[in-house]
Protein backbone atom coordinates (compact mmCIF):
# COMPACT_ATOMS: atom_id res chain seq x y z
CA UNK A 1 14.99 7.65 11.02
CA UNK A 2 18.19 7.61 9.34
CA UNK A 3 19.94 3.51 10.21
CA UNK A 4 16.82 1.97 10.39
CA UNK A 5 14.95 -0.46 8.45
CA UNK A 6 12.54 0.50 6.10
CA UNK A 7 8.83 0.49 6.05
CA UNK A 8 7.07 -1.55 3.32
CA UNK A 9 4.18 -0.62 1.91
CA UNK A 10 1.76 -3.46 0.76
CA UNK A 11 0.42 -1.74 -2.10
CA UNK A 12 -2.17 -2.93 -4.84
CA UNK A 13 -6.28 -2.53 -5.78
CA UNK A 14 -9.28 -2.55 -3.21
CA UNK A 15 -9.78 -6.26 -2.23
CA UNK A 16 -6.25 -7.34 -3.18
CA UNK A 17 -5.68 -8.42 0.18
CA UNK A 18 -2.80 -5.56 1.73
CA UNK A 19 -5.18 -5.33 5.30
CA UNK A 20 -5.38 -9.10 6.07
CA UNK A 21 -1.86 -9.72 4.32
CA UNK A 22 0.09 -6.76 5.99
CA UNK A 23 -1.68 -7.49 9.80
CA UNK A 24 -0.48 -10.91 9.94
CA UNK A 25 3.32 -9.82 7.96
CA UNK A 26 4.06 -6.95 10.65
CA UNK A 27 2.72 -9.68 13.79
CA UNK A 28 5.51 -12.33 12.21
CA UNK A 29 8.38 -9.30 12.11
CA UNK A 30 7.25 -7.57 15.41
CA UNK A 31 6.14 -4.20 13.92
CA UNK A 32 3.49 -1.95 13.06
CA UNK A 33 0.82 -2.20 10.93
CA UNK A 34 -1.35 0.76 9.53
CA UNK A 35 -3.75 1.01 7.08
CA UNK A 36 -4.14 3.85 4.35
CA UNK A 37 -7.71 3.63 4.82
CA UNK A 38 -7.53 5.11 7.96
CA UNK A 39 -6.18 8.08 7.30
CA UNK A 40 -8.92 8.87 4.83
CA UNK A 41 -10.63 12.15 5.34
CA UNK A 42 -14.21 11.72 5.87
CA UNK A 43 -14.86 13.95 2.57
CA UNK A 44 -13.28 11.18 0.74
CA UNK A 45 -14.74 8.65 2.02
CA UNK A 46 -17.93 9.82 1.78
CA UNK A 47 -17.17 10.57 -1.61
CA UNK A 48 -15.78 6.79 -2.63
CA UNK A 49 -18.95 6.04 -0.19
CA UNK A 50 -21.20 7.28 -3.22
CA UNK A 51 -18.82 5.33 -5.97
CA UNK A 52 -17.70 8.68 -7.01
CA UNK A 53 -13.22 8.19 -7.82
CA UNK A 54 -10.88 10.05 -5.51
CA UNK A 55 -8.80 12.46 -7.80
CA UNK A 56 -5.51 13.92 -7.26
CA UNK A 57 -6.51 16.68 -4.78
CA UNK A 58 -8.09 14.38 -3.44
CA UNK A 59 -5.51 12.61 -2.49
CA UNK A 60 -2.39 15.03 -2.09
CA UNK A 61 -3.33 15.54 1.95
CA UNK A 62 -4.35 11.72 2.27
CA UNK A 63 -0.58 10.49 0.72
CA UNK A 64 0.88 13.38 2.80
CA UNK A 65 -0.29 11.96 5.78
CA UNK A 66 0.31 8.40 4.67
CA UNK A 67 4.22 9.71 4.13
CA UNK A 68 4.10 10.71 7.43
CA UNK A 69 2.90 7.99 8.77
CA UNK A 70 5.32 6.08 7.34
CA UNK A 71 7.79 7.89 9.26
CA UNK A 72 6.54 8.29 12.07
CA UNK A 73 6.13 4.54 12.72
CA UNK A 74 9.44 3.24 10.74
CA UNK A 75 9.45 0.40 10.44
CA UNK A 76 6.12 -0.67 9.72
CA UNK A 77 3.59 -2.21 7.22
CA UNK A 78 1.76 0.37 5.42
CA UNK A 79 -1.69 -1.15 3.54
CA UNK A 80 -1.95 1.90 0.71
CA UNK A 81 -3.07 1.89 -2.61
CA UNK A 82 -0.56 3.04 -4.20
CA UNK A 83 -1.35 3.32 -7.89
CA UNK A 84 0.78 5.72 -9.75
CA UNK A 85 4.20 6.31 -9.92
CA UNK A 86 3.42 9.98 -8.71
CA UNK A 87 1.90 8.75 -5.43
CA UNK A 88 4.89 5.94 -4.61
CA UNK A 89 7.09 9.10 -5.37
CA UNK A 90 5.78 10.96 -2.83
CA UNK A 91 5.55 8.58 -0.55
CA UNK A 92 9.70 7.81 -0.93
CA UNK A 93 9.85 11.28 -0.62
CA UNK A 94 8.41 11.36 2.67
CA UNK A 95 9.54 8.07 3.87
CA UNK A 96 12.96 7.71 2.13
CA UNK A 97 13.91 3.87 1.71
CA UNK A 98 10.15 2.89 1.61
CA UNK A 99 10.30 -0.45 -0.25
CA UNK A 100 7.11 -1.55 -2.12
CA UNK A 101 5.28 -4.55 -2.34
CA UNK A 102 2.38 -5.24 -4.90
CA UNK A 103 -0.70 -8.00 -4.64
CA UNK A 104 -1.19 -9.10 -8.06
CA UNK A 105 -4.86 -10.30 -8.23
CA UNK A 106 -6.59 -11.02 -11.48
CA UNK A 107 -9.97 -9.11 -12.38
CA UNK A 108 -11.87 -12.45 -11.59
CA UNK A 109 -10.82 -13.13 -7.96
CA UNK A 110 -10.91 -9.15 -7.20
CA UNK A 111 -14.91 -9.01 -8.22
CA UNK A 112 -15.37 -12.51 -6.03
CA UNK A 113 -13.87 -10.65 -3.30
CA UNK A 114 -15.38 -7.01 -2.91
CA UNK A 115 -19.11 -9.13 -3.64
CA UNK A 116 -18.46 -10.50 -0.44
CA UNK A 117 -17.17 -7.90 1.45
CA UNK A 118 -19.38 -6.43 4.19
CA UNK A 119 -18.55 -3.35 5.52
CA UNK A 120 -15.87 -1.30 3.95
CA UNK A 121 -16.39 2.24 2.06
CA UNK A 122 -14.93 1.07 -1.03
CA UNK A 123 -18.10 -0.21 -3.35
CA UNK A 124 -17.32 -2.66 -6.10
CA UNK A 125 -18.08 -0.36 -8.74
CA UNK A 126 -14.92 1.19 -8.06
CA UNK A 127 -12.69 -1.41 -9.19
CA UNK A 128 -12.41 -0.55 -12.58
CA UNK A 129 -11.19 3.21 -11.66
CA UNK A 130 -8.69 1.62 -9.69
CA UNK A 131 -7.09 -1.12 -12.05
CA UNK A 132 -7.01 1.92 -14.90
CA UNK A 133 -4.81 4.16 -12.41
CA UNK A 134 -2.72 1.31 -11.45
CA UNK A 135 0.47 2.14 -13.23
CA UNK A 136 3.81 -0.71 -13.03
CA UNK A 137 7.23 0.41 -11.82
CA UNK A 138 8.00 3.83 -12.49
CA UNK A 139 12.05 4.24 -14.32
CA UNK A 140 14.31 3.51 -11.41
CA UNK A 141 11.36 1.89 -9.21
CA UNK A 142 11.65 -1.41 -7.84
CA UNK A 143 7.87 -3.51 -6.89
CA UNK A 144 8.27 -6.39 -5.92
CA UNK A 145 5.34 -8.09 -7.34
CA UNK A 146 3.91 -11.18 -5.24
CA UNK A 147 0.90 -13.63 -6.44
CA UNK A 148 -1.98 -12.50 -5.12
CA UNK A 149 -4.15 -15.88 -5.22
CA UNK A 150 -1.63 -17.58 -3.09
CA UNK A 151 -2.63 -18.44 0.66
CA UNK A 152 -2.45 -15.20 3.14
CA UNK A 153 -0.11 -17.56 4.72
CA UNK A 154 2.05 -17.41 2.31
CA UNK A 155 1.92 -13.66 1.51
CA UNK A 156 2.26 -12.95 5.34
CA UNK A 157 5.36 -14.58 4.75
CA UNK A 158 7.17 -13.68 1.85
CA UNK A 159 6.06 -9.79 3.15
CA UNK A 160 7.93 -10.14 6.63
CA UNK A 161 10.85 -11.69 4.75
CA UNK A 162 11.00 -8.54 2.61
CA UNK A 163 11.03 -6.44 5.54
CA UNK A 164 13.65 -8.55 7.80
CA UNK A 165 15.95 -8.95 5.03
CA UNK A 166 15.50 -5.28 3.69
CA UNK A 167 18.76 -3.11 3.95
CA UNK A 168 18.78 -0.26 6.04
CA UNK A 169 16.83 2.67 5.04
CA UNK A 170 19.03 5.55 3.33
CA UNK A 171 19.97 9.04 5.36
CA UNK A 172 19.40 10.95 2.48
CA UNK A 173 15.44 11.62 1.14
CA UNK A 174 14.44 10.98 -2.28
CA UNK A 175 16.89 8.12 -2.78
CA UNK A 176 14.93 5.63 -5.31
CA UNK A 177 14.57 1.74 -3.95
CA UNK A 178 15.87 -0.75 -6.39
């Protein structure tokens, strides 16, 4: 909606934090949170399910109805992936002004986590899939990347201070953040 604030999305690698992070961020700012996951179709997650890596068709539909999403519920907290330039592209083109937010987590802390995670889709043995398709800022793309490791606390809160102090959300679509 053209002179409103952006959404963020909370982007970043299965167990990076964006659910736990992103829930308690949109309670501080007063607005929605949604989670990428949701919007899954049940063919994908059945297939991630079996440890078997979502490809692009795959996920075309799934970051089409992310985008719109996004939208929809502007301004929110989007938990999403992500993890290539091509996907945060589309999603800016769907949601134009969509500012970006990445949990850096190191490999170590990441494996901790998803062994003691208890029901979600996304099986361990899919982390290395995902770290090899996470790709940095695109030309023109601004991530802002925050410290995964640090307390959600502190996350919750340097997320809703992106999103309070974000400018305005541009009229026109396709208009690259940074």
């Amino acid at each position: 909606m053209p002179g409103s604030r952006p959404s963020l999305v909370l982007m970043g690698v299965s167990a990076a934090g964006k659910t736990v992070v992103g829930r308690q961020a949109a309670a501080a700012v007063g607005i929605p949170f949604l989670d990428a996951d949701d919007l899954h179709p049940r063919a994908n997650v059945e297939k991630m399910a079996r440890g078997i890596p979502l490809d692009d068709a795959d996920r075309a539909p799934w970051l089409d109805a992310v985008g719109g999403e996004l939208r929809a519920a502007a301004p929110c907290i989007m938990a999403c992936s992500a993890l290539t330039w091509r996907y945060r592209a589309r999603l800016r083109e769907l949601a134009p002004g969509t500012l970006f937010a990445l949990l850096d987590v190191p490999r170590a802390v990441l494996e901790q986590r998803l062994a003691t995670r208890r029901g979600h889709f996304m099986p361990a043995s899919l982390l290395d899939s995902q770290l090899a398709a996470l790709e940095p800022a695109g030309q023109g793309e601004r991530i802002v990347r925050l410290d995964g490791v640090q307390s959600i606390a502190s996350l919750a809160a340097q997320v809703a201070a992106l999103v309070a102090e974000a400018p305005e959300a541009p009229d026109a679509p396709g208009v690259p953040v940074g």
